[in-house]
Protein backbone atom coordinates (compact mmCIF):
# COMPACT_ATOMS: atom_id res chain seq x y z
CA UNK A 1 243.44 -146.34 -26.03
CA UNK A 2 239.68 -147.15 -25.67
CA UNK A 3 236.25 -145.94 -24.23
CA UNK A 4 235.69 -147.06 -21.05
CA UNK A 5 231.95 -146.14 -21.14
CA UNK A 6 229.30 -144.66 -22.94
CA UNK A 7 226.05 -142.83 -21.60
CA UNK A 8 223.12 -141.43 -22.63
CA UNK A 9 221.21 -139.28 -21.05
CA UNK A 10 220.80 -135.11 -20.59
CA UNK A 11 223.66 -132.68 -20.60
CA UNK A 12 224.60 -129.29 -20.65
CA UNK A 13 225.71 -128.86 -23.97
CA UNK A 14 226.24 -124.74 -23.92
CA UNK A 15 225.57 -122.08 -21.02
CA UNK A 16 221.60 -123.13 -19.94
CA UNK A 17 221.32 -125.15 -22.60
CA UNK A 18 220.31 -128.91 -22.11
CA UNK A 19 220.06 -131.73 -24.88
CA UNK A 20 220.26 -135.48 -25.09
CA UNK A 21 223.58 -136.23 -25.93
CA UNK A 22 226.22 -138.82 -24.51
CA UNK A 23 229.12 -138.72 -22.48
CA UNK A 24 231.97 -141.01 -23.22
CA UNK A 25 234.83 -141.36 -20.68
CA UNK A 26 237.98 -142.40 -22.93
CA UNK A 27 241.02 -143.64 -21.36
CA UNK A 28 244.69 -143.08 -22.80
CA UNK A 29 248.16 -144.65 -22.08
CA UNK A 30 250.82 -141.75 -21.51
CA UNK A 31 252.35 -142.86 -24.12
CA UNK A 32 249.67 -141.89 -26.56
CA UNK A 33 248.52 -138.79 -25.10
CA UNK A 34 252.39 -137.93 -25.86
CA UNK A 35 252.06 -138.80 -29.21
CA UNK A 36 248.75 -137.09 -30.06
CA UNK A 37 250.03 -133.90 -28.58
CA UNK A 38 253.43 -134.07 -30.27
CA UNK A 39 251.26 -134.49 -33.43
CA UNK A 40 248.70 -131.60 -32.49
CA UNK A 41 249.27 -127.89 -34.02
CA UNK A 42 246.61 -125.73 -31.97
CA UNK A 43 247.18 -123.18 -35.03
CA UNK A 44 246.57 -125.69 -37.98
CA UNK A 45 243.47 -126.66 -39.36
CA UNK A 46 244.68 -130.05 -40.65
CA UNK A 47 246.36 -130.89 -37.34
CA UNK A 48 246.89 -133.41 -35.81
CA UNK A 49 246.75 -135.79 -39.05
CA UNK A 50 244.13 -137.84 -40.27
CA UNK A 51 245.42 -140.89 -39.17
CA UNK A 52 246.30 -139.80 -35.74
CA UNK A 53 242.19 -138.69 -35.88
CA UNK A 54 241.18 -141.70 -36.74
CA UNK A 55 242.70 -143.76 -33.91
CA UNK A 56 240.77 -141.97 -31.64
CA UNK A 57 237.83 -141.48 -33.56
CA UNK A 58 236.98 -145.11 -34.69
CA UNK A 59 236.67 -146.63 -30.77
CA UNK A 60 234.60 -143.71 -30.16
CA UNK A 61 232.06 -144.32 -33.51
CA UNK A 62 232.37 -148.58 -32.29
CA UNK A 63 231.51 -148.24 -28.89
CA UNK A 64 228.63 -145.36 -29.98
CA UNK A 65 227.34 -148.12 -32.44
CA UNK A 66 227.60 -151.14 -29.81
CA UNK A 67 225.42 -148.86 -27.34
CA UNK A 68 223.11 -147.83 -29.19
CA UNK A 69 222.15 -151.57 -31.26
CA UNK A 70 222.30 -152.84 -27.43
CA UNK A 71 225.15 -154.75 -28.40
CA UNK A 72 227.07 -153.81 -24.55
């Protein structure tokens, strides 16, 4: 899994309501989409697991970190 891209800009964040904000377009393999949702419990707070979080969380945070120091 990884971000493919990361932009800045305005976006309708609620009904009528516009903010800055970013859009990120994150691509997944199959294979880990069927692992996420075979890890997800819509009706659990605590689901899917921290670490299963985390693998999609951390490329998000590193390529939100690389924009925004002007590192890409």
């Amino acid at each position: 899994m990884k971000v493919d891209a990361c932009f800045n800009g305005e976006y309708q964040t609620k009904p009528e309501v516009y903010e800055a904000g970013w859009a990120i377009t994150f691509v997944m393999s199959e294979d880990e989409v069927t692992t996420l949702l075979a890890a997800y419990d819509p009706n659990s707070g605590t689901s899917p697991a921290a670490a299963v979080s985390r693998e999609i969380a951390r490329p998000i945070a590193e390529a939100l970190r690389q924009k925004v120091l002007g590192l890409v």
